[in-house]
Every structure is written in structure tokens, then in C-alpha cells.
C-alpha atoms as a PDB file:
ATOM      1  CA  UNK A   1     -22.080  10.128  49.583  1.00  0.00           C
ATOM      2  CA  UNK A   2     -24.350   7.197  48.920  1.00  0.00           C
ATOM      3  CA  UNK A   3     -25.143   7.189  45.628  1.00  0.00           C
ATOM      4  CA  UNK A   4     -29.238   8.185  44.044  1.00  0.00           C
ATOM      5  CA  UNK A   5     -31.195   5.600  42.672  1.00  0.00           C
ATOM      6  CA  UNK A   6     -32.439   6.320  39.030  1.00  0.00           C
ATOM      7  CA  UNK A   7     -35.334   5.241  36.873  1.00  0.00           C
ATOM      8  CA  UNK A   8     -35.631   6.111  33.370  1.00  0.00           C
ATOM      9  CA  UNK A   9     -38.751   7.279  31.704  1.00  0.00           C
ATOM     10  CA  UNK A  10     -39.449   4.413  29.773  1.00  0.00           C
ATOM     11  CA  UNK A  11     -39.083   2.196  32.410  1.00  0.00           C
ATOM     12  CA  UNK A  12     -41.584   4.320  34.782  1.00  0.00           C
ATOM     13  CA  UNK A  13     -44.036   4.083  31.886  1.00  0.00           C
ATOM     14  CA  UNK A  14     -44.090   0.312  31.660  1.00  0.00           C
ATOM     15  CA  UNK A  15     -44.330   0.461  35.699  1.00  0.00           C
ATOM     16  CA  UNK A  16     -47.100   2.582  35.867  1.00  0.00           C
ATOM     17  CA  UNK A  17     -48.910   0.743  32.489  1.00  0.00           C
ATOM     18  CA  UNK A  18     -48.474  -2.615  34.840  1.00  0.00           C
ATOM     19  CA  UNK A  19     -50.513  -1.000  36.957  1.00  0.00           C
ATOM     20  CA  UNK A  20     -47.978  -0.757  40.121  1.00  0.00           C
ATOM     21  CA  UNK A  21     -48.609   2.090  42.624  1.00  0.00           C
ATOM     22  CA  UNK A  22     -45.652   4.678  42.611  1.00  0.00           C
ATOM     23  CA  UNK A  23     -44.984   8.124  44.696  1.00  0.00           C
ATOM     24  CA  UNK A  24     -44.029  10.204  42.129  1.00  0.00           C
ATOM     25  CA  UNK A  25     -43.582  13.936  42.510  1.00  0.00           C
ATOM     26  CA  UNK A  26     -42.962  16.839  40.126  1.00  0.00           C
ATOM     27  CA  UNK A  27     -40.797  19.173  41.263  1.00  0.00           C
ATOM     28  CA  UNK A  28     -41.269  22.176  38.352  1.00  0.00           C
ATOM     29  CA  UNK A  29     -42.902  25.469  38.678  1.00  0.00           C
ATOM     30  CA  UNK A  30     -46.262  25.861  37.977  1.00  0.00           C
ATOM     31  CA  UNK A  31     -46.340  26.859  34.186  1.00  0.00           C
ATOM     32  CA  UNK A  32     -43.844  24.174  33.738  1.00  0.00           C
ATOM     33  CA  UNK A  33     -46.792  21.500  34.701  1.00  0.00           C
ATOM     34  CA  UNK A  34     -49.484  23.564  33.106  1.00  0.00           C
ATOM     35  CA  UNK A  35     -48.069  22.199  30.017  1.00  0.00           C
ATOM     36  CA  UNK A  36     -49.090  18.228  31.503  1.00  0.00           C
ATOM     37  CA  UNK A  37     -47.548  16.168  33.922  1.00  0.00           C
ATOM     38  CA  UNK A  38     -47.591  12.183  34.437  1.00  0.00           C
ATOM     39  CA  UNK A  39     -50.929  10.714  35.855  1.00  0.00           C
ATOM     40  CA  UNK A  40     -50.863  10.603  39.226  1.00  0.00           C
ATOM     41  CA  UNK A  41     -47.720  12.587  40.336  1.00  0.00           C
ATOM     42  CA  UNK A  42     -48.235  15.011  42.900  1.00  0.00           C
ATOM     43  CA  UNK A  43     -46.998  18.480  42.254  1.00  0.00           C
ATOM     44  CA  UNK A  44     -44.402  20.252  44.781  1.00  0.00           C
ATOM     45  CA  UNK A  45     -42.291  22.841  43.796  1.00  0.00           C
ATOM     46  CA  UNK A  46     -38.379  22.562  44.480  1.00  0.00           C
ATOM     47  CA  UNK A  47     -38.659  25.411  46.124  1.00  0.00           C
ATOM     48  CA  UNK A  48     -41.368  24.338  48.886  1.00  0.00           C
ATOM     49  CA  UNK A  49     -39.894  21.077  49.021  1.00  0.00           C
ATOM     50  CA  UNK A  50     -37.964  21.748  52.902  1.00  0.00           C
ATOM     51  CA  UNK A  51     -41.650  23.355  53.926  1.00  0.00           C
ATOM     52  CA  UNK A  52     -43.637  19.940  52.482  1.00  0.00           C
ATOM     53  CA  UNK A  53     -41.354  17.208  54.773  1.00  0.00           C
ATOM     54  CA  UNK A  54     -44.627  16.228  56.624  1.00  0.00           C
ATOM     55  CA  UNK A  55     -45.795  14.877  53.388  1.00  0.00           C
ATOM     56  CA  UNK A  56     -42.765  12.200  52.924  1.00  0.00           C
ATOM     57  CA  UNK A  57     -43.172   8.918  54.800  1.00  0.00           C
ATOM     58  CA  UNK A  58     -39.526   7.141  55.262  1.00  0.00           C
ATOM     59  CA  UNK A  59     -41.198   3.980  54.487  1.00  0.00           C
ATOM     60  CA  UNK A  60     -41.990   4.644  51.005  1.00  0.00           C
ATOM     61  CA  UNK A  61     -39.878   5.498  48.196  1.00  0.00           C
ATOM     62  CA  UNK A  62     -40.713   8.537  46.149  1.00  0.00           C
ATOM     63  CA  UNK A  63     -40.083   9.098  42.287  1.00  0.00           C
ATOM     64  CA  UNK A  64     -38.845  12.552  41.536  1.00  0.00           C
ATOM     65  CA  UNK A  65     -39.530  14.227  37.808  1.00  0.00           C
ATOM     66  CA  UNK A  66     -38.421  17.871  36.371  1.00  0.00           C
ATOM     67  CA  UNK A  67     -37.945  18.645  33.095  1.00  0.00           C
ATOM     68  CA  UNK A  68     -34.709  17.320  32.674  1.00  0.00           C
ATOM     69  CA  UNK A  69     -33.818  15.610  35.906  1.00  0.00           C
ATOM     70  CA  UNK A  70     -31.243  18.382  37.196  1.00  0.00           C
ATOM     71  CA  UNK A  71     -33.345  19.867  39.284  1.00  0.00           C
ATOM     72  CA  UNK A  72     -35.112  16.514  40.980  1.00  0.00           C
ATOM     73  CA  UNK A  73     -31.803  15.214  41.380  1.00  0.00           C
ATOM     74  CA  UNK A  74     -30.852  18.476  43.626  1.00  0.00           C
ATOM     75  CA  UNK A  75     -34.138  17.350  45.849  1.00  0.00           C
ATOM     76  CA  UNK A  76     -32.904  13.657  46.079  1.00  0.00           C
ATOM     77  CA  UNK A  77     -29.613  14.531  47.400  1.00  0.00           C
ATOM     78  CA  UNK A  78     -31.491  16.846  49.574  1.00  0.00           C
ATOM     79  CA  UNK A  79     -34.386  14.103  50.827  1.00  0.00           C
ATOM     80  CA  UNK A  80     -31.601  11.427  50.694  1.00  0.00           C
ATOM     81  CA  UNK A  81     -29.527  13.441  53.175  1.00  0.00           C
ATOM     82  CA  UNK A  82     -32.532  13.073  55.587  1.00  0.00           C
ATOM     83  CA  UNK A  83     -32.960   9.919  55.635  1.00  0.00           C
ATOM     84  CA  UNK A  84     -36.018   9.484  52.586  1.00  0.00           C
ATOM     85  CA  UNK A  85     -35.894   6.767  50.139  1.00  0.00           C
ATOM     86  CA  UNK A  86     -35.652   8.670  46.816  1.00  0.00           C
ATOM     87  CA  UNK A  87     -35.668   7.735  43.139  1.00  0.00           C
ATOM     88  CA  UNK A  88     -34.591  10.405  40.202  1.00  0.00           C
ATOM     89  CA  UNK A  89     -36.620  10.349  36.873  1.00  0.00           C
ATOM     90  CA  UNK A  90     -33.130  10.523  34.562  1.00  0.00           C
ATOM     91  CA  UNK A  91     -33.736  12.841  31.618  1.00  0.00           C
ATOM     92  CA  UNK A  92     -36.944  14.461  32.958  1.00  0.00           C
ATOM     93  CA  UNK A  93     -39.961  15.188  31.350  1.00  0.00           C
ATOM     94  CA  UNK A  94     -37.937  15.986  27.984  1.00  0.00           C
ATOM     95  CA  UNK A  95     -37.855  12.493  27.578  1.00  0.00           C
ATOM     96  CA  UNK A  96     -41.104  10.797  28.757  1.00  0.00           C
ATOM     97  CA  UNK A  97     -43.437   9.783  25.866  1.00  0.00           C
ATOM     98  CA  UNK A  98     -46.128   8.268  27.917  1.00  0.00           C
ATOM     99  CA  UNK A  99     -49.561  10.654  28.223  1.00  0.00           C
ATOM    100  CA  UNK A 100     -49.577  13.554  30.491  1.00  0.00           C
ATOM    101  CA  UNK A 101     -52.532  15.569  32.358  1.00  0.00           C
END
């Protein structure tokens, strides 16, 4: 089992503050990113995540984010498993201090 890349929050921050355009998707339920979610992530539930595979390209790597990375680490094994080029978000939204929407 190949192992999942990881990026940590603070390292996403200084990413997305360089400017540099990332595929990042939140994987909580919907009162979960009521209460803000990074700038430009695009919200999918875990749970719809086998029903959304159209939107993944294989070309481009996607950044997942939960609240504590458990459960976006369950969808990169998943998307890995298929053949996607996934990156987990290690200690979730808990952890990121950057601003949220």
C-alpha cells in the first residue's frame, strides 16, 4: 500500500499566500463548513465522494481537508486506490490558522 502524501496546514497557508493554484477539497458535512472553510476549496462531502469521480482529473493532484484529517485521509486511500493523485491536510481544520469563508 503506497503510502499518502501529506501537507500540513501551515505549509498550505504559505502555498496558497504565494499565490500557487491548489485543488483543495473539504470533505465535512455541511454544518461542519458553515462554520468557514479555506478560500477556494471546493466542498464535497465524504459521503458523495464515489458519486463526484467525474469531478477528479488524474492529472492534477487534489488537497483533501476535514476537521482533523481522519476522515480526508479515509478519501485518499479511497481516490489513491483509483488511480488519483491525492494529498491529506494532516491535523485538519483544528489546526489551520489561516482565514476561512
Amino acid at each position: 500500500m503506497e503510502e499518502i502524501k501529506t501537507i500540513t496546514p501551515a505549509e498550505l497557508k504559505k502555498k496558497l499566500e504565494a499565490g500557487e493554484k491548489l485543488e483543495m477539497v473539504d470533505v465535512r458535512e455541511d454544518h461542519e463548513v458553515a462554520m468557514g472553510m479555506i478560500p477556494g476549496a471546493k466542498h464535497i462531502r465524504m459521503s458523495d465522494i464515489p458519486d463526484n469521480l467525474d469531478y477528479f482529473d488524474k492529472d492534477k493532484e487534489y488537497i483533501f481537508i476535514c476537521r482533523s484529517s481522519a476522515r480526508s485521509g479515509n478519501v485518499c486511500q479511497y481516490l489513491q486506490d483509483k488511480g488519483y493523485k491525492v494529498c491529506n491536510m494532516v491535523g485538519g481544520m483544528l489546526e489551520w490558522e489561516g482565514e476561512t469563508v
